[in-house]
Protein backbone atom coordinates (compact mmCIF):
# COMPACT_ATOMS: atom_id res chain seq x y z
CA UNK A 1 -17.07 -36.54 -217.69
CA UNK A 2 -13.90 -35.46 -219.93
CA UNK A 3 -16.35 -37.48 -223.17
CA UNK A 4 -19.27 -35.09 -222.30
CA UNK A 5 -17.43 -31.96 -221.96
CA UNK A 6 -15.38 -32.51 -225.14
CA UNK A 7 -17.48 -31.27 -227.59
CA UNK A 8 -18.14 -27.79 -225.60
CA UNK A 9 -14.50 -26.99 -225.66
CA UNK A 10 -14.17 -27.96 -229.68
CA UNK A 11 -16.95 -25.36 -230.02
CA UNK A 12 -15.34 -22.33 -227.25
CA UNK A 13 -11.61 -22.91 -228.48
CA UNK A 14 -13.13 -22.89 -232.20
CA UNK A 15 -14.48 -19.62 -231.35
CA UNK A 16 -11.42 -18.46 -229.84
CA UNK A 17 -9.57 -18.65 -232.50
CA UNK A 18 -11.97 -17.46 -234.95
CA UNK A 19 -12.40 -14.41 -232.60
CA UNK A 20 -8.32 -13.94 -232.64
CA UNK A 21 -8.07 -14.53 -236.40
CA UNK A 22 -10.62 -11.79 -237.56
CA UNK A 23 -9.23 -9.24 -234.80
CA UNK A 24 -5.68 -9.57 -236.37
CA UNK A 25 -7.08 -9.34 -240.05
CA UNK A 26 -9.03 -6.33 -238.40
CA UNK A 27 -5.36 -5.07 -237.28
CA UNK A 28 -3.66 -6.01 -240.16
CA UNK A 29 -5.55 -3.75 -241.99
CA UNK A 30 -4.79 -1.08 -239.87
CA UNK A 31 -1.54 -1.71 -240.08
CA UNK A 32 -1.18 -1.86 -244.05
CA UNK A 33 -3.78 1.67 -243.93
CA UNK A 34 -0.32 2.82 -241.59
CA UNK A 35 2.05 1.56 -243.44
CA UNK A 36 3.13 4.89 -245.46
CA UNK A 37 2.79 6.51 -241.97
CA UNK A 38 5.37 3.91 -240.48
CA UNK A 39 8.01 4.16 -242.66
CA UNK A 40 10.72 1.53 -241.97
CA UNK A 41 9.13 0.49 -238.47
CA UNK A 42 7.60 -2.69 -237.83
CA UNK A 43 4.01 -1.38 -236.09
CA UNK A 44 3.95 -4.77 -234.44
CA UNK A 45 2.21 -2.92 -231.39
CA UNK A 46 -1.01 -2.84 -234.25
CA UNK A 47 -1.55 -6.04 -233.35
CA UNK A 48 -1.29 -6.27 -229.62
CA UNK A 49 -5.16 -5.62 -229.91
CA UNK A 50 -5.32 -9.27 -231.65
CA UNK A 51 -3.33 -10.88 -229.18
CA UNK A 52 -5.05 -9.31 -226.15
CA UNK A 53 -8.31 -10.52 -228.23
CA UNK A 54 -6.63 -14.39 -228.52
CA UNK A 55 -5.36 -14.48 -224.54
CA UNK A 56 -8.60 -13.60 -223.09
CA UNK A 57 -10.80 -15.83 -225.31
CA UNK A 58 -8.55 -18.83 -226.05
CA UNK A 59 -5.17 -18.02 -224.34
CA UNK A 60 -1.77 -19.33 -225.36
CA UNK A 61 -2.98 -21.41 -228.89
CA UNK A 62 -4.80 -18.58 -230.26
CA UNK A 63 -1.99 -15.92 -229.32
CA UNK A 64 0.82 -18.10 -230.57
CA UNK A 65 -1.72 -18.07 -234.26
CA UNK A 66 -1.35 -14.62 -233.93
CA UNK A 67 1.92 -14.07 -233.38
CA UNK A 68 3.35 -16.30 -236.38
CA UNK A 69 0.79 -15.46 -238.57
CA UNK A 70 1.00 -11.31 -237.66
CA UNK A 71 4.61 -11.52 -237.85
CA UNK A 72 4.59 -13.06 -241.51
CA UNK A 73 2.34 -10.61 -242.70
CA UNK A 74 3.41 -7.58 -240.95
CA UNK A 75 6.75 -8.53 -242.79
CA UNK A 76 4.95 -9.30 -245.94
CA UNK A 77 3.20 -5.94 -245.80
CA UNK A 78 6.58 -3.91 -244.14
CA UNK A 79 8.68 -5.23 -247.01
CA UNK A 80 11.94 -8.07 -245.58
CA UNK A 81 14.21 -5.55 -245.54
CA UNK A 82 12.61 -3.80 -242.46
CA UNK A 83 13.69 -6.96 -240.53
CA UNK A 84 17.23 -6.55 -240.97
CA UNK A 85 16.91 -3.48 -239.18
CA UNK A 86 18.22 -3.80 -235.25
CA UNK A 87 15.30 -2.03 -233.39
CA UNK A 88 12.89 -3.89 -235.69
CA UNK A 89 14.17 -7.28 -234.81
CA UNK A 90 14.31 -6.08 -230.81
CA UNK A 91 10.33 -5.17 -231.60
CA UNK A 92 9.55 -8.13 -233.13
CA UNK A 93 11.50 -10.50 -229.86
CA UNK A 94 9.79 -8.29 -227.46
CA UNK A 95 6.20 -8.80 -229.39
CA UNK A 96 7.01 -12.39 -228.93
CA UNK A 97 7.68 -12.19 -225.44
CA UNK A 98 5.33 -10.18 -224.75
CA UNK A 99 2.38 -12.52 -227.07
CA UNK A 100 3.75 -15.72 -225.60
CA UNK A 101 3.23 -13.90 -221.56
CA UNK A 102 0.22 -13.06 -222.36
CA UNK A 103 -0.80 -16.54 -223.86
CA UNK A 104 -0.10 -17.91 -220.67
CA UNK A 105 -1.54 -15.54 -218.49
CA UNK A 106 -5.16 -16.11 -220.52
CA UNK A 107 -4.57 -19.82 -220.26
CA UNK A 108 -4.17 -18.89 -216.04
CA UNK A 109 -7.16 -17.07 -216.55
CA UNK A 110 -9.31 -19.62 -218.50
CA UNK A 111 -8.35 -22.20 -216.15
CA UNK A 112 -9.03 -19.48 -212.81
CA UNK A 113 -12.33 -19.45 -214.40
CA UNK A 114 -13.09 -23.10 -214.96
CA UNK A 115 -12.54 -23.97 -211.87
CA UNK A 116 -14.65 -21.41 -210.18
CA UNK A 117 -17.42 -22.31 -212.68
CA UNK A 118 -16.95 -26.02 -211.58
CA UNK A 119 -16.31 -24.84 -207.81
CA UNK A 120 -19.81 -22.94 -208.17
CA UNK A 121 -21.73 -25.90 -210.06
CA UNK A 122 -20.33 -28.35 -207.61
CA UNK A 123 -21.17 -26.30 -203.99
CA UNK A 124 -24.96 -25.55 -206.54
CA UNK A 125 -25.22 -29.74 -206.59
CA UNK A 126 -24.39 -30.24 -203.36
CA UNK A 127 -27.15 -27.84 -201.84
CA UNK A 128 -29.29 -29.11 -204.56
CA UNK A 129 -28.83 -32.57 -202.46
CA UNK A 130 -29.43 -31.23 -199.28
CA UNK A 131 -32.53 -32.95 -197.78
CA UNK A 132 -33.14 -29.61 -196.33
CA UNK A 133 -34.39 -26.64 -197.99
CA UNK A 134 -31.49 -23.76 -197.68
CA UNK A 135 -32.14 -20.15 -199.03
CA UNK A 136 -29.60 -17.34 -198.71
CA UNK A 137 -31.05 -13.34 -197.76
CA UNK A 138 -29.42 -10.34 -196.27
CA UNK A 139 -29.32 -7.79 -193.40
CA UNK A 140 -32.11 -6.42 -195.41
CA UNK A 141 -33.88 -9.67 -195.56
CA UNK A 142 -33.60 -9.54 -199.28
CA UNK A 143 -33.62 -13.28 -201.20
CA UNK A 144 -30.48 -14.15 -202.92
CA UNK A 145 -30.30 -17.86 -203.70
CA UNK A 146 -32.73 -20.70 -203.06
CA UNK A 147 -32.17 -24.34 -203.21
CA UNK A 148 -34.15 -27.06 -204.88
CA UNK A 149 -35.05 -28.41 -201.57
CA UNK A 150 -36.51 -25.22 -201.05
CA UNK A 151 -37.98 -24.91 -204.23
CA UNK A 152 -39.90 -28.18 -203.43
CA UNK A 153 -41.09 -26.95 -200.03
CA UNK A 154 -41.73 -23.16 -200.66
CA UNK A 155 -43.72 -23.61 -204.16
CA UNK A 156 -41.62 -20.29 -205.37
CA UNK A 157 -38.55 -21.07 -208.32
CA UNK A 158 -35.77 -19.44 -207.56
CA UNK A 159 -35.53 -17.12 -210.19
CA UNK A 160 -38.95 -15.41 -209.03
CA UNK A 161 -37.93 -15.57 -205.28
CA UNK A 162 -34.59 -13.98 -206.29
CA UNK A 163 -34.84 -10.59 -204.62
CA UNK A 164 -38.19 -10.77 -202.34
CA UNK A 165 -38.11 -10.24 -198.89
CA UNK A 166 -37.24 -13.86 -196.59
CA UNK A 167 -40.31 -13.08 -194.73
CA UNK A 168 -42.60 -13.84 -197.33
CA UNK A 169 -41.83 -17.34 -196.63
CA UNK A 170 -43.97 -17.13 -193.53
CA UNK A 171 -47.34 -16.54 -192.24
CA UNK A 172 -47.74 -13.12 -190.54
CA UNK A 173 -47.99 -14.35 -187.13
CA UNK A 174 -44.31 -15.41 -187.72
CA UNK A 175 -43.71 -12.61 -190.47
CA UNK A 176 -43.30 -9.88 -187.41
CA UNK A 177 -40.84 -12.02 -185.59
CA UNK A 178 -38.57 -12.79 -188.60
CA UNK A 179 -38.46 -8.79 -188.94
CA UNK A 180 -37.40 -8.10 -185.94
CA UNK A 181 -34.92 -10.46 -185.84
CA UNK A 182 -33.74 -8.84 -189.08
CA UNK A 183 -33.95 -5.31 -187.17
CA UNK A 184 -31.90 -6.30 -184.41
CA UNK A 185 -29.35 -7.97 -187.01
CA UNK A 186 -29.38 -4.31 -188.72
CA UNK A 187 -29.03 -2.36 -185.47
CA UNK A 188 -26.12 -4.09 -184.01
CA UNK A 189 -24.51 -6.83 -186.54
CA UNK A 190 -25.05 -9.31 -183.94
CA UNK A 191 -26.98 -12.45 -184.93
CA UNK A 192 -29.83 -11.59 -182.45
CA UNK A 193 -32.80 -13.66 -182.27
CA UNK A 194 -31.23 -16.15 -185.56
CA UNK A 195 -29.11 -18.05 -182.75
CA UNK A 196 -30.21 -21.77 -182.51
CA UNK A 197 -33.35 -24.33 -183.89
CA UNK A 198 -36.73 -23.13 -183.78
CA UNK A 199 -40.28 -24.25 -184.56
CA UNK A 200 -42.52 -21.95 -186.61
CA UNK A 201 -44.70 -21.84 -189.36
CA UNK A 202 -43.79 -21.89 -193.00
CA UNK A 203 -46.06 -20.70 -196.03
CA UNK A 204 -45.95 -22.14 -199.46
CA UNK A 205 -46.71 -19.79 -202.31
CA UNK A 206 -50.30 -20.91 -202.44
CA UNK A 207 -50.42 -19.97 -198.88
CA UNK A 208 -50.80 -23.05 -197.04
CA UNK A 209 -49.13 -23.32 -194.43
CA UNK A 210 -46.95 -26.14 -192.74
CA UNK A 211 -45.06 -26.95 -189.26
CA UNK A 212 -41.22 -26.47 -189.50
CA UNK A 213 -37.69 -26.30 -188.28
CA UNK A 214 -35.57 -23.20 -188.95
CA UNK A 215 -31.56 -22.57 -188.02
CA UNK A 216 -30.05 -19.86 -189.27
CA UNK A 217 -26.27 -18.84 -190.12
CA UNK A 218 -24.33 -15.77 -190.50
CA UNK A 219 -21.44 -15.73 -192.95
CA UNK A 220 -19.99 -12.99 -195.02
CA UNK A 221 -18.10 -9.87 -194.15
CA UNK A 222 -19.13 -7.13 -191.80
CA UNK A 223 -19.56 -4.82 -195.04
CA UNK A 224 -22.32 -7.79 -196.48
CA UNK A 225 -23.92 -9.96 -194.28
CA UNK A 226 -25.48 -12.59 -195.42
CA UNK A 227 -27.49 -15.23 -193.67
CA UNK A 228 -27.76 -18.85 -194.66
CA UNK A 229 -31.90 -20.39 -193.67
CA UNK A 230 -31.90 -23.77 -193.48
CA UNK A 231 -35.95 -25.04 -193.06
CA UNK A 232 -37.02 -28.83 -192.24
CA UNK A 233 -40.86 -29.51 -193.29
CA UNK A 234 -41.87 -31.40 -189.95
CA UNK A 235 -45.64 -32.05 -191.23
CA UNK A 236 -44.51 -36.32 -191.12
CA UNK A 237 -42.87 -35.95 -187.83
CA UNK A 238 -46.02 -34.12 -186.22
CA UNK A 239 -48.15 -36.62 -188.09
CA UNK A 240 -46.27 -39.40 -187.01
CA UNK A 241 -46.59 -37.82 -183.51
CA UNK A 242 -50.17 -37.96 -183.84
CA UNK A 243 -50.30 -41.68 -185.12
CA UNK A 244 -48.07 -42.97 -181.98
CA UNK A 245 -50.10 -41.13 -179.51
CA UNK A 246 -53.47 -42.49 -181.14
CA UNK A 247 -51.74 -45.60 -180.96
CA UNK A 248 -50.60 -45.33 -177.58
CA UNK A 249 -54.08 -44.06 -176.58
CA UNK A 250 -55.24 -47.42 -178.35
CA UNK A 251 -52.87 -49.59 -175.85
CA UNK A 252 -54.10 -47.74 -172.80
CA UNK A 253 -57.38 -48.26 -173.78
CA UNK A 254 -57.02 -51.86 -174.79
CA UNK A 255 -54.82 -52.47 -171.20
CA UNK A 256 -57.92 -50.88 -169.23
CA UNK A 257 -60.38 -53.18 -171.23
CA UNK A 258 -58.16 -56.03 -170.33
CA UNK A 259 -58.26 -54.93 -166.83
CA UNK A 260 -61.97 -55.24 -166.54
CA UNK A 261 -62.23 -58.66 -169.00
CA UNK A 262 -60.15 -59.98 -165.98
CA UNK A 263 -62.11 -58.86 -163.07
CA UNK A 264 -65.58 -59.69 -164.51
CA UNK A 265 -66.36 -62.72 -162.59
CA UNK A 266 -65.29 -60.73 -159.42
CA UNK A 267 -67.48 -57.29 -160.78
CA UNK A 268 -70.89 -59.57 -161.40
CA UNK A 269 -70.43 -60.90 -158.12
CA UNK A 270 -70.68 -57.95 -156.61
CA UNK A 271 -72.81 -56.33 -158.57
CA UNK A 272 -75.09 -59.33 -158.05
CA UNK A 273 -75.11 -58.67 -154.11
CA UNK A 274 -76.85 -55.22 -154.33
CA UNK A 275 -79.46 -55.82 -156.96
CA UNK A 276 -80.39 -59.29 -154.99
CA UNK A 277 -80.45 -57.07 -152.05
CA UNK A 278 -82.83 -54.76 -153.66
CA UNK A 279 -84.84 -57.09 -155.24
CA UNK A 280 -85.44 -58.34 -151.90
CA UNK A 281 -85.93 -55.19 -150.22
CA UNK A 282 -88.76 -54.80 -152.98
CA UNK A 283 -90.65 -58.01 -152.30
CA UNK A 284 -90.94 -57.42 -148.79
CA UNK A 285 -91.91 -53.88 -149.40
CA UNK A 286 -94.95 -55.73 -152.01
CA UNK A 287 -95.84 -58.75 -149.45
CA UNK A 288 -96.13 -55.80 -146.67
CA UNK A 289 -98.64 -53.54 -148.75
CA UNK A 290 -100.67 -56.36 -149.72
CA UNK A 291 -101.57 -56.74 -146.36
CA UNK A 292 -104.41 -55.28 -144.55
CA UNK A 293 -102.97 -52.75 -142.46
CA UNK A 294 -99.56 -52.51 -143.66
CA UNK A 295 -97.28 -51.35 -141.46
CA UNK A 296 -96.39 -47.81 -143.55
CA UNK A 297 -92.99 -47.11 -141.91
CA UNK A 298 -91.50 -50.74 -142.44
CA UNK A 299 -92.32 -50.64 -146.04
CA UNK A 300 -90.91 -47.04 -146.41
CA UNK A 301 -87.71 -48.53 -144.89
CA UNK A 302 -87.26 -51.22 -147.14
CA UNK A 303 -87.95 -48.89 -149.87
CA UNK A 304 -84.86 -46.66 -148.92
CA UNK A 305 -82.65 -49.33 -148.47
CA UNK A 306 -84.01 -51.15 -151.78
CA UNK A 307 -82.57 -47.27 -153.33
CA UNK A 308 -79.22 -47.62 -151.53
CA UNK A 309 -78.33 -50.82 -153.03
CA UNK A 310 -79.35 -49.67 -156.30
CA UNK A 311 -77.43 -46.58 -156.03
CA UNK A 312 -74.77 -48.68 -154.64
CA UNK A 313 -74.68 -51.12 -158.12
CA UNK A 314 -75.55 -47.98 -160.02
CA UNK A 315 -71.88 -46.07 -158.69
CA UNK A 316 -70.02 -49.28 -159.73
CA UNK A 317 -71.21 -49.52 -163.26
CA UNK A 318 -70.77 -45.62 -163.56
CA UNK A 319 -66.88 -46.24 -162.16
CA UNK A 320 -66.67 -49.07 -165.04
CA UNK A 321 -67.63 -46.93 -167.80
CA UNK A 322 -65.75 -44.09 -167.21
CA UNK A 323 -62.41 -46.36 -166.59
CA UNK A 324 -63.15 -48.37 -169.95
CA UNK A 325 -64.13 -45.59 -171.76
CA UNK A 326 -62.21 -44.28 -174.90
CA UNK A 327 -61.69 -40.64 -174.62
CA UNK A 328 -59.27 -37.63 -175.67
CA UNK A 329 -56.63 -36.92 -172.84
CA UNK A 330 -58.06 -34.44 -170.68
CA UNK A 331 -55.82 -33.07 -168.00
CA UNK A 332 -57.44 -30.83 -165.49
CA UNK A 333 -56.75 -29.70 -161.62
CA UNK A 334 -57.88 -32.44 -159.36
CA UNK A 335 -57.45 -33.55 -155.63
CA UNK A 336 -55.04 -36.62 -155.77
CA UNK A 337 -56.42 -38.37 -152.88
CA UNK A 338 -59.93 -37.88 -154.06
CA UNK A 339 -58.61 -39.70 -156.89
CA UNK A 340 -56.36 -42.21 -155.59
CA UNK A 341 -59.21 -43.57 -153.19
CA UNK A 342 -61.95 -44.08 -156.00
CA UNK A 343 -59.66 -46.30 -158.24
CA UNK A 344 -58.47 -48.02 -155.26
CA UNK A 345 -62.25 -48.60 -154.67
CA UNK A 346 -62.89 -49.96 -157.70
CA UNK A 347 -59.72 -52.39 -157.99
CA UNK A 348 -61.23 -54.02 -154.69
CA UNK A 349 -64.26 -54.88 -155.52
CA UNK A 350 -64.77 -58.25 -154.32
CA UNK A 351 -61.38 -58.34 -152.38
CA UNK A 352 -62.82 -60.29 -148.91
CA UNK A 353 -60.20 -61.11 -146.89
CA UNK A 354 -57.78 -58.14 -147.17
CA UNK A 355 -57.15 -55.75 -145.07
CA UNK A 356 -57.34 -52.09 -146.56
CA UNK A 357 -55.39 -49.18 -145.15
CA UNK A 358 -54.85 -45.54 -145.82
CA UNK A 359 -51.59 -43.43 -145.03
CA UNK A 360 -52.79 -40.31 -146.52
CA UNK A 361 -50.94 -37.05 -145.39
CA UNK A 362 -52.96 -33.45 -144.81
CA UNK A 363 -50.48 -30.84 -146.92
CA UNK A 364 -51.48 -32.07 -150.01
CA UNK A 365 -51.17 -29.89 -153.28
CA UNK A 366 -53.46 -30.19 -156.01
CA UNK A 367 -52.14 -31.72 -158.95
CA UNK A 368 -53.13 -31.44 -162.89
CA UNK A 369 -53.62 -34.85 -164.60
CA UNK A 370 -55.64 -36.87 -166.76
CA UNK A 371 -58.03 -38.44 -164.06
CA UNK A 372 -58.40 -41.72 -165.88
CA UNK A 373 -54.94 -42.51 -166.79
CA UNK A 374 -53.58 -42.11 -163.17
CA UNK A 375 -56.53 -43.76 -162.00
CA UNK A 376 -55.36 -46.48 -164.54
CA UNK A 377 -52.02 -46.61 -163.04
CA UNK A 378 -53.11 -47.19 -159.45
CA UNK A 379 -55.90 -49.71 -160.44
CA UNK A 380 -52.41 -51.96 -162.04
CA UNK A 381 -50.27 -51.73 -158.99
CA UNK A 382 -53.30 -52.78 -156.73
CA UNK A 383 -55.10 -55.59 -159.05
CA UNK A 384 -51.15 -57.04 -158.93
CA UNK A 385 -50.49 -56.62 -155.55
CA UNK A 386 -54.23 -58.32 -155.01
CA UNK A 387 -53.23 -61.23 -157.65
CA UNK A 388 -49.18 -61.48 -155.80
CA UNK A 389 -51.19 -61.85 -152.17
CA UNK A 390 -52.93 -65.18 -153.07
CA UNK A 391 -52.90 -67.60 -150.39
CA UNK A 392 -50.91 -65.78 -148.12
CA UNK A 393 -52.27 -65.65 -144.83
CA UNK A 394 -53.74 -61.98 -143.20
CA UNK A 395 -52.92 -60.13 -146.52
CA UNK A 396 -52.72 -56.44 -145.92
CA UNK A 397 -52.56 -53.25 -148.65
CA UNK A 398 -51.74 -50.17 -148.01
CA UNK A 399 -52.24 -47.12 -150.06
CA UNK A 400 -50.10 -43.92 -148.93
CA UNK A 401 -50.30 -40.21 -150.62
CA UNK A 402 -47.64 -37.57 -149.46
CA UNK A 403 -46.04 -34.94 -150.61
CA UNK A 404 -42.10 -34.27 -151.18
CA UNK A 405 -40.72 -31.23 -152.18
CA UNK A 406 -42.84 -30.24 -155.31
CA UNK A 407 -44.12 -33.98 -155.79
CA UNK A 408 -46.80 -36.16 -154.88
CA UNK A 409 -45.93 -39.30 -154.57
CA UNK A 410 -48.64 -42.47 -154.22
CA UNK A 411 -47.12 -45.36 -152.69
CA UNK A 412 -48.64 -48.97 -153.06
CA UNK A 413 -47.31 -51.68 -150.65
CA UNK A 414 -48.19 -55.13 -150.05
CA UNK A 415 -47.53 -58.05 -147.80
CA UNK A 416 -46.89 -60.79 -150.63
CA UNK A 417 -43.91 -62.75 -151.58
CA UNK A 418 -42.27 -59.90 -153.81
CA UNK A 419 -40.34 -59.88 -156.89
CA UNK A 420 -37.72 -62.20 -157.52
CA UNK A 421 -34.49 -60.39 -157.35
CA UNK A 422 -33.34 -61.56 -161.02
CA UNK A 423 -36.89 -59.60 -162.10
CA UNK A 424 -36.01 -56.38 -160.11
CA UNK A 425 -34.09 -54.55 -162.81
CA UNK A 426 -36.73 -55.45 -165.58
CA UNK A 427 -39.48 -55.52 -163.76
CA UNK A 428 -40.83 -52.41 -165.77
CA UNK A 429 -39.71 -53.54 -169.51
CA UNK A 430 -42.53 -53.84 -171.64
CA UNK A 431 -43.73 -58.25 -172.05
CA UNK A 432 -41.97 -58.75 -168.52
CA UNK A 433 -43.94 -60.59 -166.06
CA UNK A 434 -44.08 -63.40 -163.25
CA UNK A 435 -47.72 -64.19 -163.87
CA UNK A 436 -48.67 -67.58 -165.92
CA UNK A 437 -51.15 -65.92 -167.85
CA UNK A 438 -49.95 -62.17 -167.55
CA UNK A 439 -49.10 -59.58 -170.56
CA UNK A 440 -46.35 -58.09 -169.22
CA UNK A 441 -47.98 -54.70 -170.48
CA UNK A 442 -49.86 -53.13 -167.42
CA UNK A 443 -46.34 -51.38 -165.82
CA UNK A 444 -44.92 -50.81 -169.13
CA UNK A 445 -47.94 -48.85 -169.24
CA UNK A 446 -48.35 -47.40 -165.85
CA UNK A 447 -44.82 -46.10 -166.56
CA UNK A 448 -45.49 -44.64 -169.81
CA UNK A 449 -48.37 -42.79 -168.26
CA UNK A 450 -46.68 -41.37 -165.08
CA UNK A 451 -43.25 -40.42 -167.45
CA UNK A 452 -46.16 -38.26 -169.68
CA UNK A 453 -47.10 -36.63 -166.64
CA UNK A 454 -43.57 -35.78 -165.87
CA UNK A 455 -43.17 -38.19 -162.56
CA UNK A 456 -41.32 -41.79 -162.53
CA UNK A 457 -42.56 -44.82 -161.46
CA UNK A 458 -40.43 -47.42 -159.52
CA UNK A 459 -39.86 -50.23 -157.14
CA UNK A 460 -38.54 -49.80 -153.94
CA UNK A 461 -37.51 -52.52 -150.84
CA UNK A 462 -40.36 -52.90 -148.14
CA UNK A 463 -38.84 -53.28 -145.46
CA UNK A 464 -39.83 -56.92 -145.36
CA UNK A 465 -42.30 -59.02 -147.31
CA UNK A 466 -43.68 -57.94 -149.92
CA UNK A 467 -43.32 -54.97 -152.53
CA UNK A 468 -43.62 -51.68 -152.40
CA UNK A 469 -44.42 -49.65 -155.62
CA UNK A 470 -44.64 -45.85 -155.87
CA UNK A 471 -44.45 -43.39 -158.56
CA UNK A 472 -45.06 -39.24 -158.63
CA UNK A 473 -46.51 -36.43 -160.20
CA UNK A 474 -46.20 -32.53 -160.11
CA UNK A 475 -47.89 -30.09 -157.97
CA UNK A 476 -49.99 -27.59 -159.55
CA UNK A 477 -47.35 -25.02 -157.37
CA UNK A 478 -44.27 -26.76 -158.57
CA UNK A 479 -46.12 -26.81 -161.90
CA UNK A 480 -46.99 -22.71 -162.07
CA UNK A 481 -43.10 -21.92 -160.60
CA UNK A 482 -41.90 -23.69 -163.39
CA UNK A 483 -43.63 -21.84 -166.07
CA UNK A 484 -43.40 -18.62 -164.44
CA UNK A 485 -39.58 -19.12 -164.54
């Protein structure tokens, strides 16, 4: 640092001196123009311009140049017998004192003023470093310093923002809300609306805009108060945002395609059991019109139930797509039960053997959710407590919807061997799982999906074998009292 800055001072003290030698020639002159004027008196005070001229530019070096070299030739010019004299000599000592003071008080001053230059260059790097873009305005809302952060972000340099108004940095939509805050500010002093982090709009000088993150600080006196911005571009956090929930969209997706890849044998079984049903329906129906006299009313019968099974395999593959299909989150009012009670549908398909029950209460609220995710979530917890009630004997489900409070909670409980007590605390962690051939995704999932909604998911004792697992979402009521508040 002290190598680089060498040369600079060579040059300034150079200059000092210079400067301090050509003022006292300048006063020298004066002085010899005076000199009949004087008489036997010094006039050293002719060349306190000279040393005022070395102290400010160079302090004590240039002064002391002066002094010797004003002295000499203020004698030279006075004559040496002036010298003798005793107020002369008292002049000259208190021109010395008086030089060599204000030598030293320059050098204070240089110095004073070297280290605010380096004070002000270092506190200019420093914000220049800042990740953040920072820009200074006042009660007025008028520009007075801008980083190169903001620089970057903004588009402007600082030298043309210098002086506009802070709301040009913003669209108008946010333009009216910066200027009131800046009203309010004017009014009372008080930092208003500034208080805290907030998410607004930005807008670059070519008037694009961006997503960011704005906290603003007061600082200076009451007499000047200044604000400090500082602005975060979050355009990569939103996109990043976007790219997780695409790719958690993706998982869901991929979970419910999984879902169905597993239950395929069990879904073309019965599928196969309404369309043989209506094929047969439809050859009797042909045999009976080929005859003679067909008997009108037993073919119309077979007819109607050759429809119902096809309506019956038709409702199934409709409940397949629209569970495997891949769609934008859509969250809209819906009856729960209503909802609960066709996924539970579809996860049993094929489920002989178990008995099915419902415990679902009357004082239901509606509730606002995306229809296939939740439907997701209960088709999990009942394909797993199907799969943990293997070879048990007199399996039993039981599906329960009832409201608490300002939730709806959906309750799943089986009669199967459990979980193992060592699983019970992870039993939700993503790639955890007592199945052979399981993922260890579908709860991780299910979780994820009913935390987005704003309810929890857990697992609770049964009260004997078994598991029991529930989880909750908002009423629309609960939903509106919150936003209203």
């Amino acid at each position: 640092m002290t190598g680089w800055r060498w040369p600079a001072l060579v040059r300034r003290d150079g200059l000092a001196y210079l400067a301090a030698l050509v003022a006292l020639i300048a006063c020298l002159a004066a002085r010899a123009a005076a000199a009949p004027l004087l008489g036997d008196r010094s006039g050293l005070w002719l060349l306190v311009p000279a040393v005022f001229v070395g102290a400010t530019l160079g302090g004590l070096g240039p002064v002391l140049l002066v002094l010797v070299l004003g002295t000499l030739a203020t004698e030279a010019i006075a004559g040496a017998a002036v010298f003798t004299l005793p107020a002369n000599i008292l002049a000259v000592a208190i021109f010395l004192v008086f030089g060599v003071a204000s030598g030293l008080a320059g050098d204070g001053l240089r110095q004073w003023r070297r280290e605010r230059r380096e004070a002000a260059e270092d506190m200019r790097a420093l914000l220049d470093a800042m990740p953040d873009a920072m820009f200074v305005f006042d009660a007025q809302g008028r520009l007075h310093s801008f980083s190169a952060s903001a620089v970057a972000l903004f588009g402007w340099s600082e030298q043309e923002i210098t002086g506009r108004p802070v709301w040009g940095l913003f669209p108008a939509t946010a333009r009216d809300e910066i200027q009131t805050c800046m009203r309010a500010v004017e009014a009372d002093g008080a930092e208003g609306c500034f208080g805290g982090l907030r998410q607004l709009q930005g807008q670059r000088r070519d008037g694009s805009r961006f997503p960011m993150e704005l906290a603003v600080s007061r600082r200076g006196t009451a007499s000047e108060r200044l604000f400090t911005g500082f602005a975060r571009d979050l355009t990569e956090r939103f996109e990043e945002q976007r790219r997780f929930q695409a790719l958690e969209a993706d998982l869901m997706h991929l979970a419910r395609l999984n879902a169905m890849g597993q239950m395929a044998t069990t879904l073309a079984h019965e599928l196969n059991q309404p369309l043989a049903a209506a094929t047969n329906f439809m050859a009797a129906s042909e045999r009976l019109l080929d005859q003679p006299s067909p008997d009108l009313p037993v073919v119309t019968d077979a007819l109607r139930s050759s429809v119902k099974q096809m309506r019956r395999a038709g409702d199934i593959i409709q409940q397949m797509r629209s569970f495997i299909a891949k769609r934008e989150p859509a969250r809209i009012r819906e009856d729960l039960a209503e909802v609960v009670i066709e996924a539970v549908s579809l996860a049993m398909v094929g489920a002989d053997g178990i008995s099915l029950s419902y415990d679902i209460k009357p004082d239901l609220e509606p509730v606002v959710i995306d229809r296939v995710q939740i439907q997701q979530v209960v088709v999990n917890l009942v394909r797993n407590a199907r799969e943990a009630m293997v070879g048990i004997e007199c399996p039993a489900l039981s599906i329960g919807v009832r409201r608490v409070g300002n939730l709806m909670v959906v309750s799943v409980a089986d009669t199967g061997p459990g979980v193992a007590p060592d699983m019970v605390p992870r039993i939700l962690e993503a790639f955890v799982t007592s199945k052979p051939d399981g993922l260890g995704v579908g709860l991780s999932i299910s979780r994820g999906i009913v935390e987005s909604h704003g309810g929890t998911l857990w697992l609770e004792p049964a009260g004997g074998p078994g598991a029991v697992f529930s989880f909750t979402v908002s009423a629309v009521a609960a939903e509106t009292s919150v936003d209203a508040s």
